[in-house]
C-alpha atoms as a PDB file:
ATOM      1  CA  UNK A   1      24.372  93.253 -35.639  1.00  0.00           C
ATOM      2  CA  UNK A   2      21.137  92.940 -37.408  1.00  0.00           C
ATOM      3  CA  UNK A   3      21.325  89.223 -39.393  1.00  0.00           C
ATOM      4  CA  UNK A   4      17.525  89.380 -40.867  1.00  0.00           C
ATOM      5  CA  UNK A   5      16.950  87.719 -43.895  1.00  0.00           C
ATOM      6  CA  UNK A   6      16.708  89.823 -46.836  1.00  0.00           C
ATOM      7  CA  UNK A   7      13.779  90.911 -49.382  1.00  0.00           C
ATOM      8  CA  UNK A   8      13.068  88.275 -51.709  1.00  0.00           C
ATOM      9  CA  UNK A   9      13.348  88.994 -55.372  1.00  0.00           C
ATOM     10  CA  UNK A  10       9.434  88.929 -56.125  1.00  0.00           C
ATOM     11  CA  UNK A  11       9.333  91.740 -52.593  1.00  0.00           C
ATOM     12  CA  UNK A  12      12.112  93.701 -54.333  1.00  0.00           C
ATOM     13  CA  UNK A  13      10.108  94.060 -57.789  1.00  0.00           C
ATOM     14  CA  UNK A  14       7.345  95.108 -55.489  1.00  0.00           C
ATOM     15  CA  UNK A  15       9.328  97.467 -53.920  1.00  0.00           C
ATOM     16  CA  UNK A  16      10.648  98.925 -57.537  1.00  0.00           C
ATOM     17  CA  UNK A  17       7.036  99.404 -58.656  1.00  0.00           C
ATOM     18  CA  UNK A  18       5.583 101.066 -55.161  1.00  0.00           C
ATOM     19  CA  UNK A  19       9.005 103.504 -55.587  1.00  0.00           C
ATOM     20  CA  UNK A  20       8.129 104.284 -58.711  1.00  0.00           C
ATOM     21  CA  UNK A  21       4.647 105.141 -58.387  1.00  0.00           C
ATOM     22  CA  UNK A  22       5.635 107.015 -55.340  1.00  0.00           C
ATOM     23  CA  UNK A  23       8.841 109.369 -57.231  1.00  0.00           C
ATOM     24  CA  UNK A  24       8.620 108.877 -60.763  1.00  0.00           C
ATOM     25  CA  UNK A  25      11.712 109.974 -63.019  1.00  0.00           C
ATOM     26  CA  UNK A  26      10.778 113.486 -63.991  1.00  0.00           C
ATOM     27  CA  UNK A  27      12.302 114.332 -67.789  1.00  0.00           C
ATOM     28  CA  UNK A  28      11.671 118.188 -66.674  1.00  0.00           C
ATOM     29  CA  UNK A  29      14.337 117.850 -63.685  1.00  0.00           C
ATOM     30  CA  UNK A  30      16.089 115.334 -65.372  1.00  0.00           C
ATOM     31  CA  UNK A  31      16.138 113.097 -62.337  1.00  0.00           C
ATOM     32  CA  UNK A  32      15.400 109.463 -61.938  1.00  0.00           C
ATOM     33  CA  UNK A  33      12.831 107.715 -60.641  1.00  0.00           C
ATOM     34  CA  UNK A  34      12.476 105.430 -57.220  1.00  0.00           C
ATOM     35  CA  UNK A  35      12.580 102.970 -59.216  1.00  0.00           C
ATOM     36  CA  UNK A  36      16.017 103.838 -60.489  1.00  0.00           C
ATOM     37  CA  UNK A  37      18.634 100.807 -60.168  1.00  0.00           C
ATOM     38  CA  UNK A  38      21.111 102.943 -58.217  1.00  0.00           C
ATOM     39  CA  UNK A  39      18.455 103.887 -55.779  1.00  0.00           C
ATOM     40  CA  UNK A  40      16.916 100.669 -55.560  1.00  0.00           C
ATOM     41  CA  UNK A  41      20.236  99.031 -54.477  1.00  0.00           C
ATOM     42  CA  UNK A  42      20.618 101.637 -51.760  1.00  0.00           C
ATOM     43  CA  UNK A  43      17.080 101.218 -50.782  1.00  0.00           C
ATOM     44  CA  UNK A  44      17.504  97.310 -50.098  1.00  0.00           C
ATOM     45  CA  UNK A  45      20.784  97.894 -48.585  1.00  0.00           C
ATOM     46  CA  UNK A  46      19.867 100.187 -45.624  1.00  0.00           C
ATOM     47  CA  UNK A  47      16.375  98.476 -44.764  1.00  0.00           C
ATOM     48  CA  UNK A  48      18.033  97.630 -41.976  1.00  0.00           C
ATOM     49  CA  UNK A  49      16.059  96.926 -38.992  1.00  0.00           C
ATOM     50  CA  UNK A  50      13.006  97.626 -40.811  1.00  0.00           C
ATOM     51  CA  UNK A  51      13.431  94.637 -43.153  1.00  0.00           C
ATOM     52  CA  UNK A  52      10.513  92.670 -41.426  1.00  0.00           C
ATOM     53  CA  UNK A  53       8.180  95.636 -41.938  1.00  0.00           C
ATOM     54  CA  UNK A  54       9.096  96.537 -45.383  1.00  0.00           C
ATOM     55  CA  UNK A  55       8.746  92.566 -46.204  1.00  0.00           C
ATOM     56  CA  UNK A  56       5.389  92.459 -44.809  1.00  0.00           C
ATOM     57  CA  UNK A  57       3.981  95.257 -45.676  1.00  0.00           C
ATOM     58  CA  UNK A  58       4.677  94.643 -49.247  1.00  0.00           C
ATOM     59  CA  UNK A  59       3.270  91.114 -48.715  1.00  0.00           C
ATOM     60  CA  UNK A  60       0.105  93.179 -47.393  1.00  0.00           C
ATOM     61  CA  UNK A  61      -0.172  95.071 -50.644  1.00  0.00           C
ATOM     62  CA  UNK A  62       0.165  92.070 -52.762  1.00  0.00           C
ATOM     63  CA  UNK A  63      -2.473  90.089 -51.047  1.00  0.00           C
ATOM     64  CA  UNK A  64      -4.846  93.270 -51.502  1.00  0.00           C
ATOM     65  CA  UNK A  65      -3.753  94.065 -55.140  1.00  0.00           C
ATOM     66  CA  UNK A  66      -4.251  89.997 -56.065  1.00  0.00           C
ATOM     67  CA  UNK A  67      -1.047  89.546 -57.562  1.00  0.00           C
ATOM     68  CA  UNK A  68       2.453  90.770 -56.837  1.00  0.00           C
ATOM     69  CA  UNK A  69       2.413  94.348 -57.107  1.00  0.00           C
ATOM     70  CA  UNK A  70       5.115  94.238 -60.018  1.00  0.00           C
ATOM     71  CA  UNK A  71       2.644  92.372 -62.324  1.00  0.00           C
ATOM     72  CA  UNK A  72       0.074  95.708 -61.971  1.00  0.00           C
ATOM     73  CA  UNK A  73       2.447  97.728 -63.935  1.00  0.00           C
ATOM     74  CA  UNK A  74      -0.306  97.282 -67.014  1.00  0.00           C
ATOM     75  CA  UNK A  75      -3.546  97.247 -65.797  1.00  0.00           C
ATOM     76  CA  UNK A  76      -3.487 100.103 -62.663  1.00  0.00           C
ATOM     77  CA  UNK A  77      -6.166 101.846 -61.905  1.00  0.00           C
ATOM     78  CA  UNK A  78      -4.256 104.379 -59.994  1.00  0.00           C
ATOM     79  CA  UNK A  79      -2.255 106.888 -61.168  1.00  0.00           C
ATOM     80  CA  UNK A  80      -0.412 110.242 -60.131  1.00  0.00           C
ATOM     81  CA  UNK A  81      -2.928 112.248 -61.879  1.00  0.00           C
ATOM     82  CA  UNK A  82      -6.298 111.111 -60.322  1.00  0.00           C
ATOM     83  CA  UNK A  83      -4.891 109.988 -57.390  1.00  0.00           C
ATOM     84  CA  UNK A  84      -7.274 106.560 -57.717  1.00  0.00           C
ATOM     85  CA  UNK A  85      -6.459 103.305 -56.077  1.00  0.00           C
ATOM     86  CA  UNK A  86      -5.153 100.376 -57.915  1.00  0.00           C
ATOM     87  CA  UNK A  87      -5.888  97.941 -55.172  1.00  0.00           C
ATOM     88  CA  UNK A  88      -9.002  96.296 -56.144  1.00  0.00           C
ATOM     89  CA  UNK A  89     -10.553  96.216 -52.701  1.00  0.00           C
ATOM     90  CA  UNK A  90      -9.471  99.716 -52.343  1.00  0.00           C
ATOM     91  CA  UNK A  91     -10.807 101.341 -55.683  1.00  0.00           C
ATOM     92  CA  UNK A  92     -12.948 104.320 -55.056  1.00  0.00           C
ATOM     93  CA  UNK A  93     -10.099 105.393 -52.796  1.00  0.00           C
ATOM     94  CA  UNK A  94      -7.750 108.421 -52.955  1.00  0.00           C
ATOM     95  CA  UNK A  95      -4.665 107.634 -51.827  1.00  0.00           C
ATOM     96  CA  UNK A  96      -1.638 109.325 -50.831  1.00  0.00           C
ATOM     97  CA  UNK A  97       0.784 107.984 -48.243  1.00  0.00           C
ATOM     98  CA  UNK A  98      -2.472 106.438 -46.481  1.00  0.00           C
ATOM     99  CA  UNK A  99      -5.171 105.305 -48.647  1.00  0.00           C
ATOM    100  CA  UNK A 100      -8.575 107.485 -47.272  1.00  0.00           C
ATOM    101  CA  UNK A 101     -11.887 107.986 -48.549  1.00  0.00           C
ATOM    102  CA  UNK A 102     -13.068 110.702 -50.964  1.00  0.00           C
END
């Protein structure tokens, strides 16, 4: 049985705003977003296994953006419609599931 500790609460606000940057709520389909409390609870309830990875590869992100990723939610430089980074070391950047350059 996997026993690995869980995210911590500062990893699952990070996870909230990567979700929601990822699948926004969409008022046209009337869905919700990632970042959608029902979804979020599934999310952190099937990591599973991949618990350590998840953990540290929001850590990652954190330590690139400067700050917890939660606390970007005003000031990002990346968006859905440009496609621009909102890491700092990775501005200039277009990202999609990988981060590449232009």
């Amino acid at each position: 049985m996997f026993t690995e500790k869980a995210l911590t609460a500062l990893q699952r606000d990070d996870l909230r705003a990567v979700a929601a940057m990822i699948v926004p709520a969409s008022a046209e389909y009337d869905v919700p977003g990632a970042d959608d409390a029902a979804i979020q609870a599934d999310m952190t309830a099937t990591l599973g296994r991949d618990t350590p990875m998840v953990r540290e590869a929001l850590d990652h992100l954190a330590r690139l953006a400067g700050k917890p990723l939660a606390d970007l939610q005003g000031d990002m430089a990346w968006s859905r419609a440009t496609g621009r980074c909102w890491i700092p070391s990775m501005r200039g950047l277009r990202c999609g599931a990988v981060c590449r350059e232009l």
